[in-house]
Protein backbone atom coordinates (compact mmCIF):
# COMPACT_ATOMS: atom_id res chain seq x y z
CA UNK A 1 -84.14 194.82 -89.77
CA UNK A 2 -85.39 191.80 -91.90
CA UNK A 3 -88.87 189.99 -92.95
CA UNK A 4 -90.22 186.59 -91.77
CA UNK A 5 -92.11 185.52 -94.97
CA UNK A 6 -95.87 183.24 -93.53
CA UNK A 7 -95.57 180.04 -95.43
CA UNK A 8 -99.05 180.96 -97.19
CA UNK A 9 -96.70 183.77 -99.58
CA UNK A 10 -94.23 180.90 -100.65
CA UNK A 11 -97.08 178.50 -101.37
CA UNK A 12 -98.43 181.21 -103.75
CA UNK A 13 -94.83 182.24 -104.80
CA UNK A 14 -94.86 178.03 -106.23
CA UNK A 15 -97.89 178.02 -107.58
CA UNK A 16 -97.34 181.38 -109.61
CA UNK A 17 -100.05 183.61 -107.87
CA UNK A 18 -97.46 185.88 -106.52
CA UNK A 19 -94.20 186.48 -108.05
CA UNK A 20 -90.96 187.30 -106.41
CA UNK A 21 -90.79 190.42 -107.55
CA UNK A 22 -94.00 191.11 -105.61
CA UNK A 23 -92.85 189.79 -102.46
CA UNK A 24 -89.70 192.22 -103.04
CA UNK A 25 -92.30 195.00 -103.27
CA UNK A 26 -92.39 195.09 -99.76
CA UNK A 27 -89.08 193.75 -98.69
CA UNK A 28 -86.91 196.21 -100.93
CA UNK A 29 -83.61 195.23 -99.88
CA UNK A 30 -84.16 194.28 -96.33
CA UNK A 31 -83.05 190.56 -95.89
CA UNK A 32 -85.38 187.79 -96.04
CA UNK A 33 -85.46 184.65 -93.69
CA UNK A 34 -87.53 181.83 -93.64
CA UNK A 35 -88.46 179.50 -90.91
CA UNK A 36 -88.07 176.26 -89.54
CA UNK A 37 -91.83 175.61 -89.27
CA UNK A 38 -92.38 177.01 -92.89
CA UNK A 39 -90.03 174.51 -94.35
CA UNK A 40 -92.14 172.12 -92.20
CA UNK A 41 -95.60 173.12 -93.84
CA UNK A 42 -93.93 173.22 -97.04
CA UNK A 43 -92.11 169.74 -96.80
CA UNK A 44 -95.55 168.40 -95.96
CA UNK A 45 -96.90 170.15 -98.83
CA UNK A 46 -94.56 168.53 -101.17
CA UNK A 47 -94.98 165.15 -99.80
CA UNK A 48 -98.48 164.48 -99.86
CA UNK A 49 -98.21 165.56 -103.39
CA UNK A 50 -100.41 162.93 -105.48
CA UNK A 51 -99.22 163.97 -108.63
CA UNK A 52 -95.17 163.10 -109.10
CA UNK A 53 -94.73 166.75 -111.42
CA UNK A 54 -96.35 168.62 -108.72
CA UNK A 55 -94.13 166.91 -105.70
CA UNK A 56 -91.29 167.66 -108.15
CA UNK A 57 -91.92 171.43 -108.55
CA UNK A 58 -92.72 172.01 -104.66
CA UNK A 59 -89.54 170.50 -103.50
CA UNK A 60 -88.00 172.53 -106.18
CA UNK A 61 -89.18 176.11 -104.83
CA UNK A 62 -88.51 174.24 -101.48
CA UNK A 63 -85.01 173.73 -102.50
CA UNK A 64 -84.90 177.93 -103.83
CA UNK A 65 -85.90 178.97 -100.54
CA UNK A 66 -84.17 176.70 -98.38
CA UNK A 67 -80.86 178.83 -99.97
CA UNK A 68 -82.13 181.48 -97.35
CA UNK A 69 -80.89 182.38 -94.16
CA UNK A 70 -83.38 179.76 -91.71
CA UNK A 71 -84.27 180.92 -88.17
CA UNK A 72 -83.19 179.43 -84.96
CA UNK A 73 -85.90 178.21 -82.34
CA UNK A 74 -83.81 178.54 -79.03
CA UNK A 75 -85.48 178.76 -75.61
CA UNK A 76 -86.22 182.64 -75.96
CA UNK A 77 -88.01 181.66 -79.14
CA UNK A 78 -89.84 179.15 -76.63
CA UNK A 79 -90.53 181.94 -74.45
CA UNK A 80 -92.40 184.44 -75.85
CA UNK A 81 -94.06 181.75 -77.63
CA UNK A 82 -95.42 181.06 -74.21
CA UNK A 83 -96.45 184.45 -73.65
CA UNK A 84 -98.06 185.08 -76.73
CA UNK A 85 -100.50 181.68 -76.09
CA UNK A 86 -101.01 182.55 -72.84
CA UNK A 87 -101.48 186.37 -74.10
CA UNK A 88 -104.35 184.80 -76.47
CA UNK A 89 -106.07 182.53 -74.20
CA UNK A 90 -106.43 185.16 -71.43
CA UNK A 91 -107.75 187.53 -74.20
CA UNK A 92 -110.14 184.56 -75.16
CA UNK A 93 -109.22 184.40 -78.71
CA UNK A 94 -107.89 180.89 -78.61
CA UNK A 95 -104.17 179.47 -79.43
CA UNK A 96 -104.83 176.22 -80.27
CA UNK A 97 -105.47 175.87 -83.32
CA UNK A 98 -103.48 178.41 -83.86
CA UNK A 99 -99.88 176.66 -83.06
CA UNK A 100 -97.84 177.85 -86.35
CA UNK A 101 -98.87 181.58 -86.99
CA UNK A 102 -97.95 181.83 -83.05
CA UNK A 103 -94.66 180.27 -84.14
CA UNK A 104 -93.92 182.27 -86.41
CA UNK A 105 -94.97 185.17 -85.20
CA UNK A 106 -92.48 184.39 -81.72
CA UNK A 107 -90.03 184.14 -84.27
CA UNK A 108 -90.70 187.26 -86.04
CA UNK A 109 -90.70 189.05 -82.63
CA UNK A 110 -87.58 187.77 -80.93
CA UNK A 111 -85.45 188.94 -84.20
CA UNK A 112 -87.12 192.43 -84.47
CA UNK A 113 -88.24 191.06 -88.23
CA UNK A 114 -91.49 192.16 -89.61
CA UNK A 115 -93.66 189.68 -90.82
CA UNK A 116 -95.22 189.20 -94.61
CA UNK A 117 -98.38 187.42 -94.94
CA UNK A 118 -101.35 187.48 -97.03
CA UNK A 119 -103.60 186.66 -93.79
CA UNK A 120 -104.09 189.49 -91.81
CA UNK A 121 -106.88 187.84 -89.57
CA UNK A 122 -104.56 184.99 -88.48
CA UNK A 123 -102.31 187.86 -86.87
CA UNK A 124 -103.87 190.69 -86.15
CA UNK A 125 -104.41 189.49 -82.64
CA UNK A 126 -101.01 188.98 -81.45
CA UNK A 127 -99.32 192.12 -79.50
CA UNK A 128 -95.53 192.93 -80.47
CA UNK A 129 -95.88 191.56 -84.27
CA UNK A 130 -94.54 194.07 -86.73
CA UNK A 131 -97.32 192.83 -89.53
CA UNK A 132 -97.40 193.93 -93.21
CA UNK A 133 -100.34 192.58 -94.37
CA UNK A 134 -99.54 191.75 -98.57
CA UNK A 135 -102.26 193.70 -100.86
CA UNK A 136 -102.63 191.75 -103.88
CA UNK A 137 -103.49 194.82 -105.41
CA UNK A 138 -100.76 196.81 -104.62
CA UNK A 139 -98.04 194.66 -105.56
């Protein structure tokens, strides 16, 4: 077993919102992974950076969290992203706009991880996940 981390906890992690010990909160001592598409986002993040301290910081935390084990996207990964879009359109709530959280979630499904995120509407929808939805509150 394992968690898939949604890029919207590590952007919070950075900005001090959430600490790590919070994230651990739910992840115990299961292992933690991050994905291709999250270093993506968070890359992005860090580059449009205006201000030089904050670009500095971001690929900082980027640099932490790239130290963890990164996911593969391989043709299975392809294919139940497939299924899951088509899954949602049929179901006529949409995939489009949508593209990363489906992602993610493929990825979270293929490897039997569950998945951390702080937005439970943006999954919620998509059969198979194994969602933990993070409480502020709780942690």
């Amino acid at each position: 077993m394992g968690f898939l981390i949604d890029t919207c906890i590590w952007v919070d992690v950075e900005r001090g919102r959430i600490s790590p010990q919070d994230v651990s909160y739910y992840t115990g001592k299961e292992p933690v992974f991050i994905s291709p598409f999250s270093i993506a986002e968070l890359t992005y993040g860090a580059e449009i950076a205006q201000d030089e301290s904050i670009r500095q910081k971001r690929i900082a935390a980027l640099n932490r969290l790239k130290k963890k084990p990164v996911l593969i996207i391989d043709e299975t990964t392809g294919d139940i992203f497939g299924r899951l879009s088509a899954a949602l359109i049929r179901q006529g709530r949409g995939a489009r706009f949508r593209i990363q959280h489906i992602w993610l979630a493929s990825q979270a499904i293929q490897h039997g991880y569950k998945f951390l995120t702080l937005n439970k509407k943006d999954f919620m929808d998509i059969q198979g996940l194994d969602l933990v939805v993070f409480e502020e509150e709780t942690a």
